[in-house]
Protein backbone atom coordinates (compact mmCIF):
# COMPACT_ATOMS: atom_id res chain seq x y z
CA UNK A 1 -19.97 28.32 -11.93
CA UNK A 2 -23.04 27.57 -9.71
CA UNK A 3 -24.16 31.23 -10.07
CA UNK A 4 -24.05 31.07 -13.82
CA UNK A 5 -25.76 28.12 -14.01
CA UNK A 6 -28.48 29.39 -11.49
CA UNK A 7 -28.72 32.85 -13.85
CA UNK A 8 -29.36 30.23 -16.91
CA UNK A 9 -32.28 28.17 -14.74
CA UNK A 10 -33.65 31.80 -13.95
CA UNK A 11 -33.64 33.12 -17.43
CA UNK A 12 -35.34 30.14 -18.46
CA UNK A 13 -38.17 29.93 -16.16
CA UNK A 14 -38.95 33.10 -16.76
CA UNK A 15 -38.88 32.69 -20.15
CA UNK A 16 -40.93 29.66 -19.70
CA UNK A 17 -43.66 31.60 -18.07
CA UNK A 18 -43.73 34.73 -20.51
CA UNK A 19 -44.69 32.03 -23.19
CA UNK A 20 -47.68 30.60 -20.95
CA UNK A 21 -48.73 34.18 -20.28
CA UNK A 22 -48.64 35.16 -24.25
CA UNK A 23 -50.31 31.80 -24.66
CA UNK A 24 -52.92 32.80 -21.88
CA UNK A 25 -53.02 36.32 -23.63
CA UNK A 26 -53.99 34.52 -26.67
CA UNK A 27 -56.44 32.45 -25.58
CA UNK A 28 -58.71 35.13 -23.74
CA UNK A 29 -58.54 37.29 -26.94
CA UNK A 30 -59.29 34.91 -29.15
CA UNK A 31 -62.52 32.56 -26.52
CA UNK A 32 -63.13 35.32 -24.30
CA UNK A 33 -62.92 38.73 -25.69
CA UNK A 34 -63.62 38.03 -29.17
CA UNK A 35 -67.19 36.69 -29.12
CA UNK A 36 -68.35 38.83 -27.40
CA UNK A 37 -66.76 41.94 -28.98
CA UNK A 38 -67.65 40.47 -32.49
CA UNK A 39 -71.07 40.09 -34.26
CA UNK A 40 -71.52 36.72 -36.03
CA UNK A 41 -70.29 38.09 -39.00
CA UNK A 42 -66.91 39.20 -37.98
CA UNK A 43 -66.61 36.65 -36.14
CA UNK A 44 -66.64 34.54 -39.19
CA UNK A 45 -64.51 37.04 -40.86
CA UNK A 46 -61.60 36.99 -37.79
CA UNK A 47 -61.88 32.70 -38.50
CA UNK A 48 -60.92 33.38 -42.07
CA UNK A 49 -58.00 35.49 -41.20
CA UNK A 50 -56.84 32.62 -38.56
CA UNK A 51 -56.98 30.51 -41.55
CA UNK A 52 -54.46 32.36 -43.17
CA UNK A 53 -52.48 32.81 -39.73
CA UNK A 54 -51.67 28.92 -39.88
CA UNK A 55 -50.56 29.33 -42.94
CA UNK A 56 -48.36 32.25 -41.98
CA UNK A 57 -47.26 30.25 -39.00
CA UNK A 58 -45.60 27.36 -41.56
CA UNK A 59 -44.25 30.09 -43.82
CA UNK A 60 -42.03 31.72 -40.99
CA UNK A 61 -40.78 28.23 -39.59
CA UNK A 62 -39.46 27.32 -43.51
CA UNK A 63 -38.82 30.85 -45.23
CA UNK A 64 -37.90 32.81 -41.82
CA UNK A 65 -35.87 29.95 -39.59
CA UNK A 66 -34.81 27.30 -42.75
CA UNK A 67 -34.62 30.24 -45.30
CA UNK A 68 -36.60 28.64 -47.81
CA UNK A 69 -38.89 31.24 -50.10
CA UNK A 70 -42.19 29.42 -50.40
CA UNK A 71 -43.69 31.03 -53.16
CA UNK A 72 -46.27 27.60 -53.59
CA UNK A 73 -48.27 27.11 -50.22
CA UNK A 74 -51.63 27.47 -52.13
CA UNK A 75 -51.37 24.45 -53.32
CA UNK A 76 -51.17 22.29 -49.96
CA UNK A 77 -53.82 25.41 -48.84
CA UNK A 78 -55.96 24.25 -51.80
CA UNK A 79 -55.60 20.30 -51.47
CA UNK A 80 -56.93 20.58 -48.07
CA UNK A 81 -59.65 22.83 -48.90
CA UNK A 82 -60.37 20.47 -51.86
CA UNK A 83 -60.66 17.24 -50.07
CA UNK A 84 -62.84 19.23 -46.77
CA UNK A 85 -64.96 20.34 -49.84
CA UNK A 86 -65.60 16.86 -51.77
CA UNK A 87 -66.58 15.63 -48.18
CA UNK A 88 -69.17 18.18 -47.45
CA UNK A 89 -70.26 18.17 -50.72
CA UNK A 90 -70.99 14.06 -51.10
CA UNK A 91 -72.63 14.95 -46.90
CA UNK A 92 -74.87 17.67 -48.28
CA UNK A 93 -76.12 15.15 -51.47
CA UNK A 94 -76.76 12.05 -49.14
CA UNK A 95 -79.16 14.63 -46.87
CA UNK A 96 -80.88 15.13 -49.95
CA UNK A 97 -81.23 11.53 -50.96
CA UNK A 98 -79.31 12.16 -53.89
CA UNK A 99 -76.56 10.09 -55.79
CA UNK A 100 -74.05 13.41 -56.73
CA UNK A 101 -73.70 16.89 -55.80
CA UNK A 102 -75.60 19.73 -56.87
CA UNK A 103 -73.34 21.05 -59.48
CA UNK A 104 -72.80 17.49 -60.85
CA UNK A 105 -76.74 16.92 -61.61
CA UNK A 106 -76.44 20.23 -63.60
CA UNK A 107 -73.80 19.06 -65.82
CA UNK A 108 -75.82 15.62 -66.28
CA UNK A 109 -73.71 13.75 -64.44
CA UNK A 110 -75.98 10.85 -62.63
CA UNK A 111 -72.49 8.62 -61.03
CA UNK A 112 -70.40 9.57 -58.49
CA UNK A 113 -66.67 9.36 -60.08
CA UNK A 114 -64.85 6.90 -58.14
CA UNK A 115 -61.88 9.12 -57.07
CA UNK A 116 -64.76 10.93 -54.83
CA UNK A 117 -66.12 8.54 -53.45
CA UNK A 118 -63.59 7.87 -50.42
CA UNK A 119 -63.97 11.37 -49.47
CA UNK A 120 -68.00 10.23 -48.45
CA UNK A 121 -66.34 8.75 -45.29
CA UNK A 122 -65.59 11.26 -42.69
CA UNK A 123 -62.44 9.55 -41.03
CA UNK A 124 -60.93 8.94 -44.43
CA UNK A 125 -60.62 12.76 -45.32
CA UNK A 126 -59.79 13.68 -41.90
CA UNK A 127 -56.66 11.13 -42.72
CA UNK A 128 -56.35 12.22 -46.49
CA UNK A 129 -55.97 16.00 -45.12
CA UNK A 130 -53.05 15.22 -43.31
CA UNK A 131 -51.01 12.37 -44.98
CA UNK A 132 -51.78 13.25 -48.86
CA UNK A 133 -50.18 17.38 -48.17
CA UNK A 134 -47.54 15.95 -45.96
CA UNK A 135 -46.41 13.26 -48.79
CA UNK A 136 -46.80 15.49 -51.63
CA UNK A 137 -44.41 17.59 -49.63
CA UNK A 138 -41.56 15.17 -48.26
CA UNK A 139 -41.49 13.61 -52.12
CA UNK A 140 -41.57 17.11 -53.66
CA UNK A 141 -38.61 18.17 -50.82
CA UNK A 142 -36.57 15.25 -51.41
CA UNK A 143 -36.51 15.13 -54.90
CA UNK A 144 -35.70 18.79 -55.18
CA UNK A 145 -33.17 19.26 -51.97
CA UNK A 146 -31.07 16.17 -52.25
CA UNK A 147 -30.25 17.81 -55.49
CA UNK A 148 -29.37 20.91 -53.59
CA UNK A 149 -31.74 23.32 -55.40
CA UNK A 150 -32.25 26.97 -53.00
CA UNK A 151 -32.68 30.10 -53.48
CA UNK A 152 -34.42 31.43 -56.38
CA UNK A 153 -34.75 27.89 -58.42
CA UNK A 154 -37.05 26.88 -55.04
CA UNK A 155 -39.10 29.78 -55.16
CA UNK A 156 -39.39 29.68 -59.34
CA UNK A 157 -40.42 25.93 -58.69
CA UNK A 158 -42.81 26.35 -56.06
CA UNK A 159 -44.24 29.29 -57.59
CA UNK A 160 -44.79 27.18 -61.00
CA UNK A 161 -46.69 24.22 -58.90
CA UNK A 162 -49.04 26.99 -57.64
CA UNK A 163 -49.56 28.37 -61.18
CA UNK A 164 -49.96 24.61 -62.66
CA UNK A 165 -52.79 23.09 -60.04
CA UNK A 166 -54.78 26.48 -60.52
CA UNK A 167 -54.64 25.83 -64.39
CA UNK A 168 -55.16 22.23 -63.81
CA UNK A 169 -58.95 22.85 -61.44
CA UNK A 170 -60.11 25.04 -63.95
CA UNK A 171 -60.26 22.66 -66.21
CA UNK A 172 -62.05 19.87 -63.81
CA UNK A 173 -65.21 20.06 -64.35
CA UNK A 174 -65.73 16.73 -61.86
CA UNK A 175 -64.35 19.27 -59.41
CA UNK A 176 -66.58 22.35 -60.07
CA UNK A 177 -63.92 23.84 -62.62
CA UNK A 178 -63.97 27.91 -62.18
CA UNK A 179 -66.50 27.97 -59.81
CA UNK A 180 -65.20 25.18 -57.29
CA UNK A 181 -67.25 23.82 -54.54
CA UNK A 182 -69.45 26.25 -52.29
CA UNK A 183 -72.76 26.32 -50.97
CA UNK A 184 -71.90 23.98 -48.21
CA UNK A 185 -74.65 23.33 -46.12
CA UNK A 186 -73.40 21.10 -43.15
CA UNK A 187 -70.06 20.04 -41.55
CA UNK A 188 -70.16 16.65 -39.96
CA UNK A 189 -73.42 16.57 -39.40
CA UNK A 190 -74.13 20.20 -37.74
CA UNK A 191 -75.65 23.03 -39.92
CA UNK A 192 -74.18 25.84 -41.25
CA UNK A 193 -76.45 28.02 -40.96
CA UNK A 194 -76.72 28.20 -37.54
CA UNK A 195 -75.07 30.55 -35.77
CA UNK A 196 -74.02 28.77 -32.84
CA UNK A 197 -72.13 26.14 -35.28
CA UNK A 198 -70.75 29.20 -37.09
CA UNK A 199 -69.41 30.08 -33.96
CA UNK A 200 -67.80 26.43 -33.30
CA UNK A 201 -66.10 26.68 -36.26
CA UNK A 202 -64.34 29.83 -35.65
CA UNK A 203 -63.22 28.38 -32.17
CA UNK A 204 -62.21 25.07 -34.18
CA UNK A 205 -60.12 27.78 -35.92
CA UNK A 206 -59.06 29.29 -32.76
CA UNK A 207 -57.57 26.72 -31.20
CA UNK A 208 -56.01 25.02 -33.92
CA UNK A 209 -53.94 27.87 -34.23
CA UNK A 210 -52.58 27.95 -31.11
CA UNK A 211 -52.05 24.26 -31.16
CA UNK A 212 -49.54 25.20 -34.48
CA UNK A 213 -47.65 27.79 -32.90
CA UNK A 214 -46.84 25.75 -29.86
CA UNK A 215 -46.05 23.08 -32.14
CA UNK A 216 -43.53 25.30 -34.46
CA UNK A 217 -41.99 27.12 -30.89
CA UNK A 218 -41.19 23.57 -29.95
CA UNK A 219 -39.53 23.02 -32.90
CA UNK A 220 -37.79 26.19 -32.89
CA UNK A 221 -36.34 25.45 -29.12
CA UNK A 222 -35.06 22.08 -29.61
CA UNK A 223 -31.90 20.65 -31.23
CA UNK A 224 -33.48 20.52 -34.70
CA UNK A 225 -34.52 24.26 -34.58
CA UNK A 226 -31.11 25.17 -34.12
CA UNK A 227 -29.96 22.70 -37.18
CA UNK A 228 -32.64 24.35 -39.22
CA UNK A 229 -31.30 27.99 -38.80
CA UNK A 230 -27.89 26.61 -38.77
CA UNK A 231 -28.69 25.48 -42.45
CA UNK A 232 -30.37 28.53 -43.30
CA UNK A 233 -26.67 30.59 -42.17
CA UNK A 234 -23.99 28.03 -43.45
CA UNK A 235 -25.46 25.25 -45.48
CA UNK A 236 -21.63 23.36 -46.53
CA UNK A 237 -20.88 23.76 -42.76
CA UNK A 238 -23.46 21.76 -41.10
CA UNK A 239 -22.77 19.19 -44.35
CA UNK A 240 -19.55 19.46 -42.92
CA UNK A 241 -20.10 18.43 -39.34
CA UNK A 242 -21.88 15.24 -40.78
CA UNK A 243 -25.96 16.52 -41.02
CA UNK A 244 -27.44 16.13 -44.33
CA UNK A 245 -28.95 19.70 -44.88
CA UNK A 246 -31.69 18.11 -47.26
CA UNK A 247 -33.49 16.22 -44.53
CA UNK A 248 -33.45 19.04 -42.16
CA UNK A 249 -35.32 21.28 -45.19
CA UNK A 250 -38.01 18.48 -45.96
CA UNK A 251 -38.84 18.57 -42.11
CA UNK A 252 -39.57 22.26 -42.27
CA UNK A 253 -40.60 22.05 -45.80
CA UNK A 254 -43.38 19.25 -45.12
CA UNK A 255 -44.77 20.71 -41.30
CA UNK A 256 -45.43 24.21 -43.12
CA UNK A 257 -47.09 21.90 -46.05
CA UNK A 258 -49.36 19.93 -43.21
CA UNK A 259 -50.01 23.27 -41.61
CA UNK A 260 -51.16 24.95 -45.34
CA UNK A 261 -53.77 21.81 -45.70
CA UNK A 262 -55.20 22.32 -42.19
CA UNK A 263 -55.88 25.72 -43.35
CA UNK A 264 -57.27 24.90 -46.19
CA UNK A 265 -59.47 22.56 -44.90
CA UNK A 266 -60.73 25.25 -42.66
CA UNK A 267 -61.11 27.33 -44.46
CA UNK A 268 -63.94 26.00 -46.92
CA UNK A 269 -66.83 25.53 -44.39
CA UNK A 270 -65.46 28.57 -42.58
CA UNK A 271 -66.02 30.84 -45.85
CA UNK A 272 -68.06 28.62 -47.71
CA UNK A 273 -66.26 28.01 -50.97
CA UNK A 274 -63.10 26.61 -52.32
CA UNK A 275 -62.09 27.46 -55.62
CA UNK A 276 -58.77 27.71 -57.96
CA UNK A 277 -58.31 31.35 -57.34
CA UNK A 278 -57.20 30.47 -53.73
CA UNK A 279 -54.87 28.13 -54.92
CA UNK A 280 -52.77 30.02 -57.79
CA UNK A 281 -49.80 32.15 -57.75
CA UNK A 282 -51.66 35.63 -56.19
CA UNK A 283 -52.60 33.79 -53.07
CA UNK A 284 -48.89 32.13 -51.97
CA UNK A 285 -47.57 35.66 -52.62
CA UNK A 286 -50.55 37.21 -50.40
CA UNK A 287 -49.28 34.16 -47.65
CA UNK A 288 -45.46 35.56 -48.11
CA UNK A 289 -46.46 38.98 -47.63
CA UNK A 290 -48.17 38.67 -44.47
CA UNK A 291 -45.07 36.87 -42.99
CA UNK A 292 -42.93 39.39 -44.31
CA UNK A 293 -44.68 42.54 -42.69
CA UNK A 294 -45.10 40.91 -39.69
CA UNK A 295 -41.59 39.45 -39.35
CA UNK A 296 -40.46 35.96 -40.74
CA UNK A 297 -38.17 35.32 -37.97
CA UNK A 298 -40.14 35.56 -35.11
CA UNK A 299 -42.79 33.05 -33.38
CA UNK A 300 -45.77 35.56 -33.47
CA UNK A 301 -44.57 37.86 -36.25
CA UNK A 302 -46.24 35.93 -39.07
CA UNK A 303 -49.40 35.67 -37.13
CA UNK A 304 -49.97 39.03 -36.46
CA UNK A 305 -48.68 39.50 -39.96
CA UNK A 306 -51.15 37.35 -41.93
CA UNK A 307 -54.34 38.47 -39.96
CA UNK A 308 -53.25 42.18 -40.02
CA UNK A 309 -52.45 42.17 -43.90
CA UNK A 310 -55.91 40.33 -44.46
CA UNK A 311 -57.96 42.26 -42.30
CA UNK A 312 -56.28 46.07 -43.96
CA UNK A 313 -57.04 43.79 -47.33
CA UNK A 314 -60.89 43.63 -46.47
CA UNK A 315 -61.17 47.06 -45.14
CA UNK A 316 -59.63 49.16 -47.72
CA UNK A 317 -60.01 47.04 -50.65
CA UNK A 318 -64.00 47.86 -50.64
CA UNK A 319 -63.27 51.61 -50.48
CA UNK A 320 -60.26 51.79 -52.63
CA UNK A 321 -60.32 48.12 -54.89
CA UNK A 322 -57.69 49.54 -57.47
CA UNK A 323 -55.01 51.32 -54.86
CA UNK A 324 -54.99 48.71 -52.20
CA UNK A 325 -52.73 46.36 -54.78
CA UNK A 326 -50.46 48.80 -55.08
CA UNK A 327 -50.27 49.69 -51.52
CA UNK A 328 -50.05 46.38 -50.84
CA UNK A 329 -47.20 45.86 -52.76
CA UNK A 330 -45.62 49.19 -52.16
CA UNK A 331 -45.65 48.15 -47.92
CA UNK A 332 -43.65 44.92 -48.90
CA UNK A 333 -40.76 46.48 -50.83
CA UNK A 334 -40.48 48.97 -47.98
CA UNK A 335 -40.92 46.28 -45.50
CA UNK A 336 -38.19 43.84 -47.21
CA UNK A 337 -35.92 47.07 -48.22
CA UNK A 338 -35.84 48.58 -44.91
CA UNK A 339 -36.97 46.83 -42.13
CA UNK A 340 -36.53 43.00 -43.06
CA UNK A 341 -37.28 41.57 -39.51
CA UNK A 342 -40.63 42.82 -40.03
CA UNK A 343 -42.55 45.21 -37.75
CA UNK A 344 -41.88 42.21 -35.22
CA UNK A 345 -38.45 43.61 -35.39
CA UNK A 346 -38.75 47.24 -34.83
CA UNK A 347 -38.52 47.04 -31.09
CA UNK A 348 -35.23 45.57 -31.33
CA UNK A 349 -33.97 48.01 -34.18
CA UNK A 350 -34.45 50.64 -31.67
CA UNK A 351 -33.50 49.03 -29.23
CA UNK A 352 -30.45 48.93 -31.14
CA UNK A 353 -29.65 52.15 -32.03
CA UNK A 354 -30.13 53.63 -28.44
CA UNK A 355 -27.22 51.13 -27.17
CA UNK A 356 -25.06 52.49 -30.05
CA UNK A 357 -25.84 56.04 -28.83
CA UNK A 358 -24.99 55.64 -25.53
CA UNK A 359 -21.96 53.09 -26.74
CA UNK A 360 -20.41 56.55 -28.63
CA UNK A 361 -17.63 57.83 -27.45
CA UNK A 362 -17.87 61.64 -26.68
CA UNK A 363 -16.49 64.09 -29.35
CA UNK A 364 -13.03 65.39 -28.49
CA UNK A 365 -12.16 68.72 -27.61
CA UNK A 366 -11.33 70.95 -30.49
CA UNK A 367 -7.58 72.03 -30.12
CA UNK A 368 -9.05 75.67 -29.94
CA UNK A 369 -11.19 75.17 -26.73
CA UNK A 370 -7.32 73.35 -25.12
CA UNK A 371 -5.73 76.45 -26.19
CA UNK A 372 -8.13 78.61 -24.39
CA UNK A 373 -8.37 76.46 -21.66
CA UNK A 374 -4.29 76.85 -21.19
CA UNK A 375 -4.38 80.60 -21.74
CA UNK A 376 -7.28 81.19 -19.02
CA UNK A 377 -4.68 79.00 -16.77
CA UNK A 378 -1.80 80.79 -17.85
């Protein structure tokens, strides 16, 4: 008994320190290596992709642990970015001296409309970032898991919600309609345009994500992680030992909705735009498919995932614009079909299939090789 429970302690130190060593991994890719490696402009480019890598990071803690198909994360992606984007937009006016934005004077609008006018406070959106996504989220969970709706009705549902907002901030002109907000000049005070603030945003990036996944690995090593993929395997059997399977979805449901806003938010002064086409239908599915290639179940599979997916998106998508969709797409039905723990998963596929080789049993003799064998001893 005290060696087994010695073994355990062992096992779990070590496992202990090959997470601060991936974590320390991480961190001199990402500070060290990176800058350096990078000019300014893909440097700015790898930020974007670690935008999406939050993102991906919520995704595989609902879809891949609670087994919840988001199909609708571009719409807490695109409240966040919204709400960073009023912010800098109302900063950039009050440099100028002027009452509105830019694109408001144009349209001959001379007030500020009064549901903008928090957003001119910088603590305010900060807050609004995190609580309005997050409550959005539980109420949306709530009302739609308590009545034990899954599967493909979530997905449908989610999806729709994507498809609605887009609809809905194209028709906003208050909010830039089409076009959206861009042309951000500062954020909180520090210019854009200057490289070395360009360069603090992509580390702001940086480290949020690895903030996130040591958030979600918590999550997946405690009690509630195990309750989560408990649900995902038998829902009616942990509603049998007495958990309500709703609340443990909203949990999941609402961190991967904080973790889309985040994103979002970092993603407009990062890229310098927001606009409804990263909030629709096409971008949630781009989100999914990242997570899916890289491997929904696992704590770094969506991250590699997302960033790998966007960065084979922005290289072969300017040499081939009209085959990349359909390699895009063809890579996730092969990816689903065949290998659905993701290329996170290959090493224990094979891994696999070598213990079942060596696990089969040797073919038996044929009973002509006995009868020779007799005969020769005959």
């Amino acid at each position: 008994m005290t060696g087994t429970k010695s073994l355990l302690t062992s096992a779990g130190v070590l496992g202990r320190w090959q997470t601060w060593a991936g974590f320390g991994v991480a961190a001199v890719a990402l500070f060290g290596i990176a800058p350096i490696a990078l000019s300014d402009f893909r440097l700015s480019l790898l930020g974007k992709f670690l935008c999406f890598a939050i993102v991906a990071v919520g995704i595989g803690l609902a879809w891949g642990r609670g087994g919840m198909l988001v199909l609708g994360q571009g719409v807490f992606f695109g409240l966040g970015g919204y709400m960073m984007g009023m912010h800098l937009k109302i900063a950039d006016a009050q440099l100028r001296g002027d009452e509105v934005p830019d694109f408001m004077q144009i349209a001959g609008v001379r007030e500020l409309p009064s549901y903008w006018e928090p957003f001119a406070s910088p603590a305010f959106t900060l807050l609004a970032i995190v609580a309005l996504p997050t409550a959005v989220a539980a109420a949306l969970g709530f009302g739609v898991f308590k009545r034990r709706v899954k599967g493909a009705y979530f997905a449908i549902l989610s999806q729709a919600l994507a498809a609605a907002l887009a609809i809905l901030l194209v028709g906003q002109t208050g909010l830039g309609g089409s076009n959206g907000l861009n042309r951000f000049r500062t954020f909180f005070g520090f210019t854009l345009n200057d490289p070395a603030n360009r360069r603090m945003l992509y580390f702001i990036a940086a480290g949020t994500l690895l903030i996130v996944v040591a958030v979600v690995r918590q999550l997946m090593q405690s009690r509630y992680g195990e309750l989560l993929v408990a649900v995902r395997d038998g829902e009616e059997r942990v509603r049998f030992l007495g958990y309500d399977p709703a609340n443990i979805k909203v949990v999941a449901y609402t961190v991967a909705a904080l973790f889309a806003s985040i994103a979002g938010a970092l993603f407009a002064p990062i890229v310098g735009f927001i606009a409804p086409s990263q909030v629709g239908i096409l971008p949630s599915i781009a989100f999914l498919i990242g997570v899916a290639i890289g491997g929904r179940t696992t704590l770094l599979g969506p991250v590699l995932g997302a960033i790998g997916v966007a960065w084979a998106q922005t290289l072969f998508s300017e040499r081939f614009p009209s085959e990349w969709t359909y390699a895009q797409g063809l890579l996730f039905i092969v990816v689903v079909g065949f290998f659905p723990a993701g290329f996170a998963g290959l090493g224990a596929l094979f891994a696999r299939l070598r213990r079942r080789r060596k696990e089969r049993p040797e073919e038996a003799p044929s009973p002509e090789s006995e009868t020779e064998k007799v005969g020769a001893g005959l």
